[in-house]
Protein backbone atom coordinates (compact mmCIF):
# COMPACT_ATOMS: atom_id res chain seq x y z
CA UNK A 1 0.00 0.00 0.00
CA UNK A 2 3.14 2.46 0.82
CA UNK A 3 4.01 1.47 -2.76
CA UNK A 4 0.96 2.38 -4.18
CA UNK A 5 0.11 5.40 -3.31
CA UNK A 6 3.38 7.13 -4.21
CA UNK A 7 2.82 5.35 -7.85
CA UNK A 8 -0.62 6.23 -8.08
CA UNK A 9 0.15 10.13 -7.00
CA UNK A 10 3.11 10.17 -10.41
CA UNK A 11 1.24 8.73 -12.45
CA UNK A 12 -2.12 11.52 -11.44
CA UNK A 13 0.42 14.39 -11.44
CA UNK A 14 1.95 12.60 -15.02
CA UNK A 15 -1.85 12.81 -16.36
CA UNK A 16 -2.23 16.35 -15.15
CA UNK A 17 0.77 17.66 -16.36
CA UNK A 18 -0.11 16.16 -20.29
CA UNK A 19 -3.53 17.87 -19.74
CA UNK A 20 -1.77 20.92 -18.94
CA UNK A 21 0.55 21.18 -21.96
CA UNK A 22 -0.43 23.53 -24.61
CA UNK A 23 0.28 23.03 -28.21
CA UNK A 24 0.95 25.55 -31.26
CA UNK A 25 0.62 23.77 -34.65
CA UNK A 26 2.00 25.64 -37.65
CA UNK A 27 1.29 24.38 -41.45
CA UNK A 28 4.29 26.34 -43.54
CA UNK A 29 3.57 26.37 -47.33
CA UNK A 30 6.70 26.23 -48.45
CA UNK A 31 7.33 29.04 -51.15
CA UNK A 32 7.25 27.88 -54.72
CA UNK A 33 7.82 30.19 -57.55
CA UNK A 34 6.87 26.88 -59.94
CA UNK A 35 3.76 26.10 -58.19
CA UNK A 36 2.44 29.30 -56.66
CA UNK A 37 0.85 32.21 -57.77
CA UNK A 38 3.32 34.55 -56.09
CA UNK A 39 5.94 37.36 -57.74
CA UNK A 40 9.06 35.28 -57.71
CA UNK A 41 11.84 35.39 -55.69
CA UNK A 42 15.35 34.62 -56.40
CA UNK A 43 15.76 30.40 -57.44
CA UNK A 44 17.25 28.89 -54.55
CA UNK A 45 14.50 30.52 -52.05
CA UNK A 46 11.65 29.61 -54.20
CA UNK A 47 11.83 25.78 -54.51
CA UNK A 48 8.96 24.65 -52.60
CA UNK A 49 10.88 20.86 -52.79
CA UNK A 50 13.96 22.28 -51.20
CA UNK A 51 13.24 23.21 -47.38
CA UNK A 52 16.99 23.41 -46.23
CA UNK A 53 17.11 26.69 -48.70
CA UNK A 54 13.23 28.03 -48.54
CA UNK A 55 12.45 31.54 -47.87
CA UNK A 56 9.69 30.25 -45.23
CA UNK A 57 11.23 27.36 -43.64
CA UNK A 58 15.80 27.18 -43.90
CA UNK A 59 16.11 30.99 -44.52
CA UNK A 60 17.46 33.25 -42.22
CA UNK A 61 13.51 34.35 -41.23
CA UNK A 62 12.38 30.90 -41.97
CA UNK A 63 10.21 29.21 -39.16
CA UNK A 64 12.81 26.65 -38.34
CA UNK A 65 15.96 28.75 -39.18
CA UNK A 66 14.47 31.76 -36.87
CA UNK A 67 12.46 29.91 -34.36
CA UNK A 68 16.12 27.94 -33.68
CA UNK A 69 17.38 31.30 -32.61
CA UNK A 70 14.82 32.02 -30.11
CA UNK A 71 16.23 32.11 -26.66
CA UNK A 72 12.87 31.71 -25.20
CA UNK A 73 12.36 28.31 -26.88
CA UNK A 74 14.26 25.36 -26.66
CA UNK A 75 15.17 22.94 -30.39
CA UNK A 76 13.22 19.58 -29.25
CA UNK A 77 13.67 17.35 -32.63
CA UNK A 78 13.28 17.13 -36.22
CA UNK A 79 11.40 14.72 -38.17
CA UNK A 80 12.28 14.25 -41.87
CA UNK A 81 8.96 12.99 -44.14
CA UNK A 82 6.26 12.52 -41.74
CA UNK A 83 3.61 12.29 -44.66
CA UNK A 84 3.94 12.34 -47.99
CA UNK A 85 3.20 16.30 -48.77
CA UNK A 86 5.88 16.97 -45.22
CA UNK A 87 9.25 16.73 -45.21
CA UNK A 88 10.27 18.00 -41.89
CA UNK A 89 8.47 18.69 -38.86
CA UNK A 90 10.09 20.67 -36.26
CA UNK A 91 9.25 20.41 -32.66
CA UNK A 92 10.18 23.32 -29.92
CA UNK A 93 9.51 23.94 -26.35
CA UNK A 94 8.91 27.00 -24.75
CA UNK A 95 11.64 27.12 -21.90
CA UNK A 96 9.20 28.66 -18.79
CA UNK A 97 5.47 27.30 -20.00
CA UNK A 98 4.34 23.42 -20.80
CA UNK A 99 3.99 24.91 -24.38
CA UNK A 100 5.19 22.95 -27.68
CA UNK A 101 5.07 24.06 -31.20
CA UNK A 102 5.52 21.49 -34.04
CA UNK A 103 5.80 23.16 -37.50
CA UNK A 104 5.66 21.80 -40.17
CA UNK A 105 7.12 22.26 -43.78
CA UNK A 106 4.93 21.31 -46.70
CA UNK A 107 5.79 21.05 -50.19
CA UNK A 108 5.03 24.22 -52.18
CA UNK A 109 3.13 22.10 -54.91
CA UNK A 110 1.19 20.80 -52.15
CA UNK A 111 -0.57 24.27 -50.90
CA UNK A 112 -4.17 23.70 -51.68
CA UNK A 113 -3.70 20.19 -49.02
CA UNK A 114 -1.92 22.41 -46.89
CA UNK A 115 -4.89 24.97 -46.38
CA UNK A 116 -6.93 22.20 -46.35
CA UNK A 117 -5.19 20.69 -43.44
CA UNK A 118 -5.23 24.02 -41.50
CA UNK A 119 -8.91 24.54 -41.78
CA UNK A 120 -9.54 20.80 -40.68
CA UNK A 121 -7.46 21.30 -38.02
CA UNK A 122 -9.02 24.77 -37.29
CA UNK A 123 -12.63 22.76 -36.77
CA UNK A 124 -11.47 19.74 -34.67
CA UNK A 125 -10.94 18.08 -37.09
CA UNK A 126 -8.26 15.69 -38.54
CA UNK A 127 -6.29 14.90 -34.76
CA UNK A 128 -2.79 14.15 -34.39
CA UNK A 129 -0.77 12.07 -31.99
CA UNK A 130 3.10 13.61 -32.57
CA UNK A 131 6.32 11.91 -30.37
CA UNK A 132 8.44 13.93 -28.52
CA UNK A 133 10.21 11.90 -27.30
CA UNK A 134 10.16 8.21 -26.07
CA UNK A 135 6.84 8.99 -23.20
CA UNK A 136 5.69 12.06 -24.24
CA UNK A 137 3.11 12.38 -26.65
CA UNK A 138 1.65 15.37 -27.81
CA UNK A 139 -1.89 16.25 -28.95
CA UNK A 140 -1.54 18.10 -32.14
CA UNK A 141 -3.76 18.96 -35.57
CA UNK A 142 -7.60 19.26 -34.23
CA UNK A 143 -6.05 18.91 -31.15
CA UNK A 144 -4.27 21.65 -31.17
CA UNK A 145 -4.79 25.21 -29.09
CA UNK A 146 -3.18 27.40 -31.73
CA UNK A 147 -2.64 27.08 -35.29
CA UNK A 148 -0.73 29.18 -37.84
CA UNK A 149 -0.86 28.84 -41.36
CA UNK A 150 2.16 31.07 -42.97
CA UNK A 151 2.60 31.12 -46.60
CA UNK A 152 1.24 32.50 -49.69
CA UNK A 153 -2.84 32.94 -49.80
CA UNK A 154 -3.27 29.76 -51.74
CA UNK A 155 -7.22 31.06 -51.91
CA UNK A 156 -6.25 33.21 -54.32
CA UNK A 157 -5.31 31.40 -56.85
CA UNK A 158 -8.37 27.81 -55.73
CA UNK A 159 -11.27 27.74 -53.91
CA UNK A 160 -13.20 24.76 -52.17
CA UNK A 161 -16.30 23.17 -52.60
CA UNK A 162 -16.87 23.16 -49.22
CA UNK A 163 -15.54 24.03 -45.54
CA UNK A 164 -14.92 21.89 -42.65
CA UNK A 165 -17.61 22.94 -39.90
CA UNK A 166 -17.03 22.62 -36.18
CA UNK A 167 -16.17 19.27 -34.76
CA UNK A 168 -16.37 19.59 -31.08
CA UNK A 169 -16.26 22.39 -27.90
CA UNK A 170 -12.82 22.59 -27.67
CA UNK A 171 -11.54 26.62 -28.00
CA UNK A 172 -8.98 26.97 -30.90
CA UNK A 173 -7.37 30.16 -31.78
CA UNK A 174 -6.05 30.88 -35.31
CA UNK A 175 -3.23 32.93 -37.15
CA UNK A 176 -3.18 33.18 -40.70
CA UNK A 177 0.51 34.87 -41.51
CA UNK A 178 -0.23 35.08 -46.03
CA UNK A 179 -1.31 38.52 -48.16
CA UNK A 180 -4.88 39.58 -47.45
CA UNK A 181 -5.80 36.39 -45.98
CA UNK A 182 -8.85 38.42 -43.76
CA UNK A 183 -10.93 38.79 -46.79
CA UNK A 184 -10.32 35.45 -48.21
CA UNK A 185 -10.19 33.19 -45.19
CA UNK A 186 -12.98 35.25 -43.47
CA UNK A 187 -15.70 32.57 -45.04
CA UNK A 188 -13.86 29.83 -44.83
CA UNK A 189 -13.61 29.91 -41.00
CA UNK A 190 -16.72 31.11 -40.21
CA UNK A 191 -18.22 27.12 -39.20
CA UNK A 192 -14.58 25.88 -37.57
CA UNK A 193 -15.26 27.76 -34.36
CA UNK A 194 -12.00 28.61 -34.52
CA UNK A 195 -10.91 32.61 -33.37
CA UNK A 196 -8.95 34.87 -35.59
CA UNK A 197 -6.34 36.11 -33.49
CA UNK A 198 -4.09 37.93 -35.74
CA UNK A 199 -5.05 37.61 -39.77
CA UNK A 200 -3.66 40.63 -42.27
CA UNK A 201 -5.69 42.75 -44.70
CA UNK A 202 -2.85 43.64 -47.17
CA UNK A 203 0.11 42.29 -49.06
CA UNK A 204 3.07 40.97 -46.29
CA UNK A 205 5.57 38.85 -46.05
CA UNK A 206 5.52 35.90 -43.89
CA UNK A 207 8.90 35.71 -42.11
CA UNK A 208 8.75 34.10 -38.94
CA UNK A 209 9.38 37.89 -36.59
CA UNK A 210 5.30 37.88 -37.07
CA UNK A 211 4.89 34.65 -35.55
CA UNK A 212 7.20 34.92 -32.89
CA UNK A 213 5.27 37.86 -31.54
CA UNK A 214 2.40 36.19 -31.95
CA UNK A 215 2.94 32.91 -29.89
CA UNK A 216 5.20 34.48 -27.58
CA UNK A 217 1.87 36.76 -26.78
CA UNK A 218 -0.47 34.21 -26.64
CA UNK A 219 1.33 32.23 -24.25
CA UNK A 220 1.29 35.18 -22.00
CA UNK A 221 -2.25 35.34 -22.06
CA UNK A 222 -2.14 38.77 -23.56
CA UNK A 223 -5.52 40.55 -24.86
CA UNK A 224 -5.87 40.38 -28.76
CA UNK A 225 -5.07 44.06 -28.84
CA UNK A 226 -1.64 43.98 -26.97
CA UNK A 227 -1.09 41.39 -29.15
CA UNK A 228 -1.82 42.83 -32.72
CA UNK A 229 0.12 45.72 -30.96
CA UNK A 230 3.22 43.46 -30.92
CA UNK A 231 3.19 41.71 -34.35
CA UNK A 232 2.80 45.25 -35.49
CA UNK A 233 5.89 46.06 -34.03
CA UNK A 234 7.77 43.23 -35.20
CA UNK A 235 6.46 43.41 -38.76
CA UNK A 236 7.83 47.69 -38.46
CA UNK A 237 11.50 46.39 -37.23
CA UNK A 238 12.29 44.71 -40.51
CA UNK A 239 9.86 46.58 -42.66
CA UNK A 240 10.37 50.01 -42.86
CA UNK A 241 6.69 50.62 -43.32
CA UNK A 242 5.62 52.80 -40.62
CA UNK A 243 3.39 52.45 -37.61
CA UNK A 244 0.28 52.97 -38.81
CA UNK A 245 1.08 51.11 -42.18
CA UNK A 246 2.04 48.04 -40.13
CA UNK A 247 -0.79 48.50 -37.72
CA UNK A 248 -3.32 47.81 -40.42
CA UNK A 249 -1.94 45.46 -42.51
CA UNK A 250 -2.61 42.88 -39.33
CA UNK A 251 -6.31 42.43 -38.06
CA UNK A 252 -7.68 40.33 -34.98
CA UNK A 253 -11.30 38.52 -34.30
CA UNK A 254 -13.55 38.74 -37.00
């Protein structure tokens, strides 16, 4: 009985610690001058089949490349060709909070299944079980708490015949980091459930400063407007744009 309880209390404060982790899920389109309808950028950024070099993912502002560099998070692992449209996924731990982010980098002639994925996941829908490491197991996709789409706005250039509508109770919040992606994800969300936290209303670029501010907000529990506040910010430190330029070209809620 001494045994037991000691066992039984680990493997309660085990359970409640998994309940208590948080997890960000980002779907990066990799950028594909061949396969996108974007202005092009210079070769060896712009093949959506070569993530080491991509402007979105191995760049200097790419989501692995910058989120490496962040002093607040800690490099968990990477895992080459999860599915057939992946080729890496990137896991990360914030150093202070039970918070993960897996991103993941899909190929660029792959967008449409990308967006599809992120507004499945947006509705509950489509849940992952990811390894961390040998016990842990994290609850990502429809799982997931927060999820980012960055990339170009694929719903430019396709629609769908239909959108994914609500799948369960659970609260998801949403980031869409691609040009003018308010106006043309607005009706695409609409039956997910899911809450537009920060979404943009103009031509951007999609470095990874954006998101940093972003998740780095929401896992301080900041309001919406301290955080549009901040990815404003960010987006004005590389982008000479000014203020009020970089103030609107992000939005939050609907």
């Amino acid at each position: 009985m001494r045994t037991f309880i000691p066992i039984l209390f680990l493997a309660f404060t085990s359970f409640k610690s998994v309940a208590q982790t948080k997890i960000i899920h980002v779907l990066v389109a990799l950028c594909d001058n061949k396969y996108q309808g974007i202005v092009p950028v210079p070769a060896k950024i712009g093949n959506g089949q070569d993530p080491a070099n991509n402007l979105y993912w191995g760049c200097g502002y790419g989501v692995k490349a910058f989120m490496k560099k962040q002093t607040d998070w800690k490099f968990v692992k990477l895992i080459k060709d999860p599915t057939s449209i992946i080729y890496e996924r990137a896991v990360f731990k914030h150093r202070t909070t039970n918070t993960y982010m897996i991103a993941d980098a899909y190929n660029g002639a792959n967008i449409k299944e990308t967006i599809e994925d992120f507004l499945a996941f947006s509705a509950g829908l489509r849940k992952l079980t990811i390894k961390s490491d040998s016990v842990l197991e994290l609850n990502a996709g429809g799982n997931s708490n927060l999820i980012c789409f960055v990339g170009h706005n694929g719903l430019m250039d396709f629609s769908f015949d239909n959108y994914p509508v609500k799948k369960d109770d659970n609260k998801r919040d949403v980031a869409i980091f691609a040009c003018a992606s308010k106006p043309y994800f607005k009706e695409p969300l609409k039956n997910t459930g899911a809450t537009p936290l920060i979404w943009t209303t103009g031509l951007m670029c999609p470095e990874a400063y954006t998101l940093v501010a972003l998740v780095n907000g929401w896992i301080k529990k900041d309001n919406p407007a301290v955080i549009h506040e901040s990815v404003a910010q960010s987006y004005l430190k590389y982008h000479k744009c000014g203020i009020k330029g970089a103030r609107g070209l992000f939005a939050s809620g609907w």
